[in-house]
PDB file of N, CA and C in Angstrom:
ATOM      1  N   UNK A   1     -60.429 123.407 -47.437  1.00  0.00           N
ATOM      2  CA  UNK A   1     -59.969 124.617 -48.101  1.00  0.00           C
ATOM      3  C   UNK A   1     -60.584 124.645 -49.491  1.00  0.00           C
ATOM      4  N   UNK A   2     -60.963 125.406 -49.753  1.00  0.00           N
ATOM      5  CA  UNK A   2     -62.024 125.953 -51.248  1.00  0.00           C
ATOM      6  C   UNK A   2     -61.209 126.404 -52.245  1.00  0.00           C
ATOM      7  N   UNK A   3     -61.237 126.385 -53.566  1.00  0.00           N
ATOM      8  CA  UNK A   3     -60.056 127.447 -54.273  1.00  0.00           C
ATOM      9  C   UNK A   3     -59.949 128.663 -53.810  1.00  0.00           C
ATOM     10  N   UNK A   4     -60.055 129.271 -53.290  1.00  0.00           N
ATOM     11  CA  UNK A   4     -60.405 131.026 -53.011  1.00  0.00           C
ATOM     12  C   UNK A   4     -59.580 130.749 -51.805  1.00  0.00           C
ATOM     13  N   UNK A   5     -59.606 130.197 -51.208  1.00  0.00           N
ATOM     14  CA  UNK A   5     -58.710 129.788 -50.278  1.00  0.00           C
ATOM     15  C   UNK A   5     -57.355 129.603 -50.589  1.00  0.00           C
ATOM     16  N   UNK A   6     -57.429 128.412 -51.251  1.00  0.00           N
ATOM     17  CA  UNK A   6     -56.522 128.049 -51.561  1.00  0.00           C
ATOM     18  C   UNK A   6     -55.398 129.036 -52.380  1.00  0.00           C
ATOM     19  N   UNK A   7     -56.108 129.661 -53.617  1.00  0.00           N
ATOM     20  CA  UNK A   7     -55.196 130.307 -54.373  1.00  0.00           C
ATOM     21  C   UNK A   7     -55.028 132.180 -53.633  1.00  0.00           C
ATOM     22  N   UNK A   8     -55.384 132.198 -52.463  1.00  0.00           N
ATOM     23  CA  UNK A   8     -54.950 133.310 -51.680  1.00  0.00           C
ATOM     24  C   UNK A   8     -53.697 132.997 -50.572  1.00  0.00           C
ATOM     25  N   UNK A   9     -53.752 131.646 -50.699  1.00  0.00           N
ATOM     26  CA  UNK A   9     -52.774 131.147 -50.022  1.00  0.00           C
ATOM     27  C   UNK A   9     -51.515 131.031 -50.626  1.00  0.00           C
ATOM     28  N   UNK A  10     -51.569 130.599 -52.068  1.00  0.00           N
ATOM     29  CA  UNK A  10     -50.417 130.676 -52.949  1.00  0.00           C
ATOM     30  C   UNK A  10     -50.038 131.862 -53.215  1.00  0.00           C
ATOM     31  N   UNK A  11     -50.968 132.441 -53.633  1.00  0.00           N
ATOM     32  CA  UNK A  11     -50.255 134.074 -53.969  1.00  0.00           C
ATOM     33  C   UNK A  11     -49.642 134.814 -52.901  1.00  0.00           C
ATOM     34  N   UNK A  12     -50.090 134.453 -51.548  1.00  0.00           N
ATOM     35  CA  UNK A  12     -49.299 135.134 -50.061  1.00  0.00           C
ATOM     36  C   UNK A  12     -47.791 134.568 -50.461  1.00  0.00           C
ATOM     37  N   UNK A  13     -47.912 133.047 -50.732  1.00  0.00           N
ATOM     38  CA  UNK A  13     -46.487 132.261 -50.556  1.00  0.00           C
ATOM     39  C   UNK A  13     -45.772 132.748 -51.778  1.00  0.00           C
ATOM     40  N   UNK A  14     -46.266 132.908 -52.656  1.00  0.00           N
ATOM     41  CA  UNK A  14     -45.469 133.161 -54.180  1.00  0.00           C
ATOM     42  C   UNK A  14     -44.603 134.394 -54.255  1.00  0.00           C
ATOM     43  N   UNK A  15     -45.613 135.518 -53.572  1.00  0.00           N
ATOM     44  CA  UNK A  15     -45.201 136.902 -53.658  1.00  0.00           C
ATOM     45  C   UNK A  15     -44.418 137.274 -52.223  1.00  0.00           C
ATOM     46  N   UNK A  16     -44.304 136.489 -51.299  1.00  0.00           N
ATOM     47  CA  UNK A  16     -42.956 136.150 -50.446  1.00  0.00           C
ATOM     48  C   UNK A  16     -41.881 135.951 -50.997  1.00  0.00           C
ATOM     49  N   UNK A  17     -41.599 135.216 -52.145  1.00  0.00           N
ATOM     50  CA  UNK A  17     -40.572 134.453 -52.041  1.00  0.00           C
ATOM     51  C   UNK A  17     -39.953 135.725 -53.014  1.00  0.00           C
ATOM     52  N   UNK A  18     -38.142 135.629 -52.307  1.00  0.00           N
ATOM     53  CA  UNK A  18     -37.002 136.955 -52.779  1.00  0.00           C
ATOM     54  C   UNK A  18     -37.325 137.142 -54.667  1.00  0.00           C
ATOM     55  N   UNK A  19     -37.069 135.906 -55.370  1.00  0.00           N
ATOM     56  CA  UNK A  19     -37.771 135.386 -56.584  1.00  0.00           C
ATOM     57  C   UNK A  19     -38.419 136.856 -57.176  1.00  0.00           C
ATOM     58  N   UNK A  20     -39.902 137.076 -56.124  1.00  0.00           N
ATOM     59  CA  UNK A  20     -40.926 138.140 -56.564  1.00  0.00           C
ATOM     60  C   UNK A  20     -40.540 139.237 -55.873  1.00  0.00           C
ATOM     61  N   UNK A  21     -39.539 139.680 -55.594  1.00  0.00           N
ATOM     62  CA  UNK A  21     -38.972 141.286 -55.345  1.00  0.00           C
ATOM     63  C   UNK A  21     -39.115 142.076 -56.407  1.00  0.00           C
ATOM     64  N   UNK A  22     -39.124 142.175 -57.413  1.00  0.00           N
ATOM     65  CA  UNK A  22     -39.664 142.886 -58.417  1.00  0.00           C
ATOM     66  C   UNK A  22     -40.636 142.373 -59.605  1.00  0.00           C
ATOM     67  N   UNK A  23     -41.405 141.664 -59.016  1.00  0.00           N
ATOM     68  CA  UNK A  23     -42.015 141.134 -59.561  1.00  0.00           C
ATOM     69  C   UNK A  23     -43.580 141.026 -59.030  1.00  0.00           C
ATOM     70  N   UNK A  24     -44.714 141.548 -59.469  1.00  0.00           N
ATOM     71  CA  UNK A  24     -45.922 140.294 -58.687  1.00  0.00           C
ATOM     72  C   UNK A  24     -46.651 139.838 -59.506  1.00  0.00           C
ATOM     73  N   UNK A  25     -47.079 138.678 -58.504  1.00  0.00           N
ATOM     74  CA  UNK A  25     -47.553 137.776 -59.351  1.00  0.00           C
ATOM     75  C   UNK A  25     -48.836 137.802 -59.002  1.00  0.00           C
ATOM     76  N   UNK A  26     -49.973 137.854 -59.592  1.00  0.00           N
ATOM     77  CA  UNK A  26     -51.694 137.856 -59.806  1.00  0.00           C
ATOM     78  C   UNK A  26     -52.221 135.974 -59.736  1.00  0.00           C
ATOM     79  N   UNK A  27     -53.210 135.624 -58.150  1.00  0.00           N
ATOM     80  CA  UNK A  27     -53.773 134.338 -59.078  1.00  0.00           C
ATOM     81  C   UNK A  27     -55.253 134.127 -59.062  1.00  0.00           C
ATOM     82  N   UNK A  28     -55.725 133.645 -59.773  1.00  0.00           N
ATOM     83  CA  UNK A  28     -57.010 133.273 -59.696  1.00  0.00           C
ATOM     84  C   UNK A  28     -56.957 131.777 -59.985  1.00  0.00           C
ATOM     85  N   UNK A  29     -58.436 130.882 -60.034  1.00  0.00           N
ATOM     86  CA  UNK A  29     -58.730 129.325 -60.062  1.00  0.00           C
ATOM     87  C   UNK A  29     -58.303 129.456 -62.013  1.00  0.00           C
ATOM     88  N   UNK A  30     -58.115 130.321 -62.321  1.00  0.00           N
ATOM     89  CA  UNK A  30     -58.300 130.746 -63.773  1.00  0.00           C
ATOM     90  C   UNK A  30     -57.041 130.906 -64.681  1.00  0.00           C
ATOM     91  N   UNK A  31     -56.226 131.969 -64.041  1.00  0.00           N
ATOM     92  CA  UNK A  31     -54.729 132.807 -64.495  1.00  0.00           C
ATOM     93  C   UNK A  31     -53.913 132.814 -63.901  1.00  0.00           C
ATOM     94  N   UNK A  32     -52.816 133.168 -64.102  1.00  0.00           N
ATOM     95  CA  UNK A  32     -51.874 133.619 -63.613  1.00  0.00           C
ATOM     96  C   UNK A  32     -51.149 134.478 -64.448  1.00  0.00           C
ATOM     97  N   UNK A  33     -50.841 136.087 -63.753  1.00  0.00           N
ATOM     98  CA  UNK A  33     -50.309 136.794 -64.178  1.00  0.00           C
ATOM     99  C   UNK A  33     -48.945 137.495 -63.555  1.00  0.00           C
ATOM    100  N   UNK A  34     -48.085 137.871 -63.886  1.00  0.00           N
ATOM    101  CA  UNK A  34     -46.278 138.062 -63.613  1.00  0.00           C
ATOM    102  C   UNK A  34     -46.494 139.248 -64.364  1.00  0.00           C
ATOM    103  N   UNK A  35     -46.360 140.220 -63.501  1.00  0.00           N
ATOM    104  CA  UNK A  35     -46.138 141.851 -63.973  1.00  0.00           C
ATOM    105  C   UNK A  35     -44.934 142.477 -63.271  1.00  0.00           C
ATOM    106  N   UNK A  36     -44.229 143.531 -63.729  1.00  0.00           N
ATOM    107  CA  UNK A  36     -43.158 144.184 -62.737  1.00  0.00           C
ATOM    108  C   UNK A  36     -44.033 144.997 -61.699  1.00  0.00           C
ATOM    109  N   UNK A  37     -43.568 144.924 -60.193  1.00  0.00           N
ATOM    110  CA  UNK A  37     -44.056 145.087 -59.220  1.00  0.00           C
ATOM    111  C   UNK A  37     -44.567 146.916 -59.060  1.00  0.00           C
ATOM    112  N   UNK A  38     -43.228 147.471 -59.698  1.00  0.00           N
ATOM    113  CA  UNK A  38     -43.468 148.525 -60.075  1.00  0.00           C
ATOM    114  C   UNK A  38     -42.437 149.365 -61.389  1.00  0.00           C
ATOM    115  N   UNK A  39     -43.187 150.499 -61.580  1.00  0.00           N
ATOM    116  CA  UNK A  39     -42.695 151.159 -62.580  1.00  0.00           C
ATOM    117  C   UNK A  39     -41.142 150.864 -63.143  1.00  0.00           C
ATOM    118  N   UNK A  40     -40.544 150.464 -64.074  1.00  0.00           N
ATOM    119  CA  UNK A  40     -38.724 150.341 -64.434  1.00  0.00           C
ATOM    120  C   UNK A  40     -38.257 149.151 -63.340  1.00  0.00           C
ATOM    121  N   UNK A  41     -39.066 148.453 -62.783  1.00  0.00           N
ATOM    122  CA  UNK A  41     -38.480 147.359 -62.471  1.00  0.00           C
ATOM    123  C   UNK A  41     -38.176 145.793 -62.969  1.00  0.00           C
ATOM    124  N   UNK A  42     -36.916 145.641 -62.562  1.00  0.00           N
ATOM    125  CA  UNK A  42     -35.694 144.751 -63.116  1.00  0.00           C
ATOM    126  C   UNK A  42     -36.066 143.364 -62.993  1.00  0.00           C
ATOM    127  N   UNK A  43     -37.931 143.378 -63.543  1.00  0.00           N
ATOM    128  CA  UNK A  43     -38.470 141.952 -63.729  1.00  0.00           C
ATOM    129  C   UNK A  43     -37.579 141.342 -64.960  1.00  0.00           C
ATOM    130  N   UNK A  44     -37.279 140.038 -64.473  1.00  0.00           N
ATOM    131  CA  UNK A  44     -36.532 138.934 -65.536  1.00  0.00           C
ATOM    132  C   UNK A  44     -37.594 138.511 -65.949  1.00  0.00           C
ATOM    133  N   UNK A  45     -37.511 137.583 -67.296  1.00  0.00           N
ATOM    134  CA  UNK A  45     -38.715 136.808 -67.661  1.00  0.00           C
ATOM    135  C   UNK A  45     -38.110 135.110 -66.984  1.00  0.00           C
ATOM    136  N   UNK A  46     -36.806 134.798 -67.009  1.00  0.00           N
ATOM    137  CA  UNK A  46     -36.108 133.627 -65.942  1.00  0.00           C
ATOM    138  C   UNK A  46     -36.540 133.616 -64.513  1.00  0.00           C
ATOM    139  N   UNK A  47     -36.817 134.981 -64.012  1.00  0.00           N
ATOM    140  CA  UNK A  47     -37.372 135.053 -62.563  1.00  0.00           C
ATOM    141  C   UNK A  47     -38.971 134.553 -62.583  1.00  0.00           C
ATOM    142  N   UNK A  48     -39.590 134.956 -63.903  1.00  0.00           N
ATOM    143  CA  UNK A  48     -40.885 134.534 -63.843  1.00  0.00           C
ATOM    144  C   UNK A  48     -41.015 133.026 -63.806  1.00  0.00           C
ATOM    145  N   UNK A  49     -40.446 132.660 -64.598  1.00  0.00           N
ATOM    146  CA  UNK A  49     -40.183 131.431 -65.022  1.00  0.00           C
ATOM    147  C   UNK A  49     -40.004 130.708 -63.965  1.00  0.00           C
ATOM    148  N   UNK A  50     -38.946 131.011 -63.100  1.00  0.00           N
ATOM    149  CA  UNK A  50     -38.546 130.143 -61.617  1.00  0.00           C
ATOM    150  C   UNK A  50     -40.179 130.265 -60.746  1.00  0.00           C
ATOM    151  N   UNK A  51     -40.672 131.577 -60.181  1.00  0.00           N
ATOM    152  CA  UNK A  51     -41.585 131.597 -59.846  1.00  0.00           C
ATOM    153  C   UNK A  51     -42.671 130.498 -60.111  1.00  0.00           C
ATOM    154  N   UNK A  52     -42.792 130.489 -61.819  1.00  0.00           N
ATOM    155  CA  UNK A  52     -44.061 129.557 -62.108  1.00  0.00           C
ATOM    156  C   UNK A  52     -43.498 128.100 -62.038  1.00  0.00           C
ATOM    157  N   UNK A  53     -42.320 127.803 -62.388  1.00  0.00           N
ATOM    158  CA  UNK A  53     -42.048 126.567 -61.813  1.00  0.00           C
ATOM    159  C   UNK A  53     -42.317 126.102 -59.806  1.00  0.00           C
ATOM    160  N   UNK A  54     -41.774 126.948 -59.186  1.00  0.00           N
ATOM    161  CA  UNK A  54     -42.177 127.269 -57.518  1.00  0.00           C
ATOM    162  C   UNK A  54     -43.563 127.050 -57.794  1.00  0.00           C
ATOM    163  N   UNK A  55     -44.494 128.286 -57.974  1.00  0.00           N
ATOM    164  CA  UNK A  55     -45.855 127.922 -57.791  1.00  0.00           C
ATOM    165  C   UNK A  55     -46.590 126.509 -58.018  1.00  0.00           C
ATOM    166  N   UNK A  56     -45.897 126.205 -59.242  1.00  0.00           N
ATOM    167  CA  UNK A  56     -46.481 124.758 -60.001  1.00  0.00           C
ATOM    168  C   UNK A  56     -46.022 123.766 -58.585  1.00  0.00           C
ATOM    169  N   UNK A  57     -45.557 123.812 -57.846  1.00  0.00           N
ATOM    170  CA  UNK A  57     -44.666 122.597 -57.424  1.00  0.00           C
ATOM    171  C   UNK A  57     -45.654 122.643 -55.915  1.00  0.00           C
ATOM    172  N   UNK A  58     -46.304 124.242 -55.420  1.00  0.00           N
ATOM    173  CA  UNK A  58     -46.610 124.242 -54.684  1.00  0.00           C
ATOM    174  C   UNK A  58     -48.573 124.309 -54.622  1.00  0.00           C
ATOM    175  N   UNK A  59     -48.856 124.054 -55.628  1.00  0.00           N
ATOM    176  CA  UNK A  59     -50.263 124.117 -55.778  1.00  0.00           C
ATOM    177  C   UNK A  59     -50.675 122.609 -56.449  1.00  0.00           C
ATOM    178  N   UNK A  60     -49.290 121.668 -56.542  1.00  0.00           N
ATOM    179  CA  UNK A  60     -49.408 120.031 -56.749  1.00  0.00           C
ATOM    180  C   UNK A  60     -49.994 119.851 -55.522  1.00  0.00           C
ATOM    181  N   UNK A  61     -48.870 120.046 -54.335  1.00  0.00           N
ATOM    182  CA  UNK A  61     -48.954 119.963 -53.096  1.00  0.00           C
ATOM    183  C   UNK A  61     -50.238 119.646 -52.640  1.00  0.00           C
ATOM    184  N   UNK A  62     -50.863 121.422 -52.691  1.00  0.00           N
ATOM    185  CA  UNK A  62     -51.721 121.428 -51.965  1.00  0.00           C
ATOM    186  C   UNK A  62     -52.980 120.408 -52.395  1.00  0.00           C
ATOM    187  N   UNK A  63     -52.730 120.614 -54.086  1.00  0.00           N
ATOM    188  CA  UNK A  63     -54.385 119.451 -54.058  1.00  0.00           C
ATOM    189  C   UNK A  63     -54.292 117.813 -53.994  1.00  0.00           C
ATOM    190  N   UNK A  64     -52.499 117.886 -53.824  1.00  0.00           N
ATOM    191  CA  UNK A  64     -52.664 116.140 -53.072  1.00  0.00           C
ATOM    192  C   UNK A  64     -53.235 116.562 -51.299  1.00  0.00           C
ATOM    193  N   UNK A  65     -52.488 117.664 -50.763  1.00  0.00           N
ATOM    194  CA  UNK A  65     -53.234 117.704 -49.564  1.00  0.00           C
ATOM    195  C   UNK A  65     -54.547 117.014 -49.603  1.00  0.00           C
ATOM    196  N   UNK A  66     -55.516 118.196 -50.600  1.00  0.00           N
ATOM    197  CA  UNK A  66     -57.112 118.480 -50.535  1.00  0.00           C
ATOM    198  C   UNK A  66     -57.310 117.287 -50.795  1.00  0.00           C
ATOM    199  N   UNK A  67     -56.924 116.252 -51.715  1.00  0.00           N
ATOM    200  CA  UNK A  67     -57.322 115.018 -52.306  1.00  0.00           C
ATOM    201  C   UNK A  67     -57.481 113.724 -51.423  1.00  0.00           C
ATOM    202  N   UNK A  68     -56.287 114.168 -50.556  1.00  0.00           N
ATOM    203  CA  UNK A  68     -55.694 112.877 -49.688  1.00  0.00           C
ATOM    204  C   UNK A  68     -56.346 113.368 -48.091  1.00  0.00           C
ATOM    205  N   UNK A  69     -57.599 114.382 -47.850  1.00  0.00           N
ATOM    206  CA  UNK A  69     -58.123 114.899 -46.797  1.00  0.00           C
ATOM    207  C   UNK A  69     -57.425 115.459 -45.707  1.00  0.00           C
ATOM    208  N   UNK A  70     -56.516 116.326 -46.402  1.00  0.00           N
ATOM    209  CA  UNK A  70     -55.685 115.924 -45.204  1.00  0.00           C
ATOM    210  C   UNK A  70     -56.158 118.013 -44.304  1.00  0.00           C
ATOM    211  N   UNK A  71     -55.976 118.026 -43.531  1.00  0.00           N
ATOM    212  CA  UNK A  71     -56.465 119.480 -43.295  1.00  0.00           C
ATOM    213  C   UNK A  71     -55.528 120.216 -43.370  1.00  0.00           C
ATOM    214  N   UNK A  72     -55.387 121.822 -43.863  1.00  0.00           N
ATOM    215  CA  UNK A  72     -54.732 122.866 -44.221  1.00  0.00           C
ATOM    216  C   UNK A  72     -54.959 124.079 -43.448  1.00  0.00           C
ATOM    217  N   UNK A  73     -54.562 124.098 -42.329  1.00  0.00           N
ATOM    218  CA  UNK A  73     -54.429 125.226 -41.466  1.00  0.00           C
ATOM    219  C   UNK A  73     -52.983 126.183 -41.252  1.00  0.00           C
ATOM    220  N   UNK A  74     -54.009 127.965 -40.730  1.00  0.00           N
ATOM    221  CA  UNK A  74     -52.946 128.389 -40.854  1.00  0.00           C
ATOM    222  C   UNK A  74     -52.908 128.989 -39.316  1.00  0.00           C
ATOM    223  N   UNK A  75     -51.832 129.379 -38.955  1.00  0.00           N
ATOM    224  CA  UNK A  75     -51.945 129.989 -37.514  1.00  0.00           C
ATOM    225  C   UNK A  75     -51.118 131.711 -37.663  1.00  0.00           C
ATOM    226  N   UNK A  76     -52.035 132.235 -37.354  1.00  0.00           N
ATOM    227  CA  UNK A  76     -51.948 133.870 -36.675  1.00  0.00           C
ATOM    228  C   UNK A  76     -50.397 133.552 -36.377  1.00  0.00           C
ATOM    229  N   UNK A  77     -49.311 134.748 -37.040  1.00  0.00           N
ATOM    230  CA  UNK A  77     -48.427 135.272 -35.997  1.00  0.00           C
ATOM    231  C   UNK A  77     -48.868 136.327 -35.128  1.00  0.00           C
ATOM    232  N   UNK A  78     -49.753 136.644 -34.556  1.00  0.00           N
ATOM    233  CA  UNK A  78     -50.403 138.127 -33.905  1.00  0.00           C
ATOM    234  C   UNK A  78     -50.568 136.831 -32.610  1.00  0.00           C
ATOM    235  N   UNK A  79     -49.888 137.349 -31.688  1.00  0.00           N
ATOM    236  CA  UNK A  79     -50.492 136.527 -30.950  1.00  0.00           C
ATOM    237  C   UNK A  79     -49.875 135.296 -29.900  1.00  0.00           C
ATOM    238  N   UNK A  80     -48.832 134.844 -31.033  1.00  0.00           N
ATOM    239  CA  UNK A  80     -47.382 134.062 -31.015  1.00  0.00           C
ATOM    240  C   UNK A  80     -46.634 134.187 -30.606  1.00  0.00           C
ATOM    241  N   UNK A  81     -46.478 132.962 -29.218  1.00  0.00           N
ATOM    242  CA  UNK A  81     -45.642 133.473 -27.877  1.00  0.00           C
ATOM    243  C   UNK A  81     -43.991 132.888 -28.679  1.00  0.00           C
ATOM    244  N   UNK A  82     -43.058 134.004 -27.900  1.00  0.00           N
ATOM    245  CA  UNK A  82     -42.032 133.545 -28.649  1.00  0.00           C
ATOM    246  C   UNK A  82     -41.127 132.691 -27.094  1.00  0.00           C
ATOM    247  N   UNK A  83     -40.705 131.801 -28.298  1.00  0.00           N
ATOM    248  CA  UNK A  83     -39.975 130.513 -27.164  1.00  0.00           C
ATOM    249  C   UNK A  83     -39.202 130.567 -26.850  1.00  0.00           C
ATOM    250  N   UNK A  84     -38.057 132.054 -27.242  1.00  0.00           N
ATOM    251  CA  UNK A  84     -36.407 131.598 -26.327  1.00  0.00           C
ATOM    252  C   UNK A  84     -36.682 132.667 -25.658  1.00  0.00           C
TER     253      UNK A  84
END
């Protein structure tokens, strides 16, 4: 996984989480930016805050992944037989 990879992967996971409901968050190998998602929205700067703590915790992760070789795959829900 490459940064470009990688940090498209965080920003999918970041801007999932309930956290970024009014909130999104921008990343590059470079920045990170926390804007209100849209117009008069009830962005906290504590919500940002949680967010960048989350992100931080989850982009350790990944480059012990990358470090420790370990492989980073993702799998299609399109496609995904469901089991019950």
């Amino acid at each position: 996984m490459n940064d470009k990879q990688m940090y498209d992967l965080l920003s999918k996971f970041i801007n999932d989480s309930p956290l970024a409901e009014h909130i999104k968050v921008e990343l590059t190998e470079h920045s990170q930016s926390y804007k209100p998602r849209y117009k008069d929205a009830p962005s906290h700067y504590e919500d940002a805050k949680l967010l960048s703590s989350l992100l931080m915790g989850a982009e350790h992760l990944l480059f012990w992944l990358r470090r420790n070789e370990y492989t980073i795959a993702t799998k299609s829900k399109k496609g995904a037989k469901n089991d019950s």
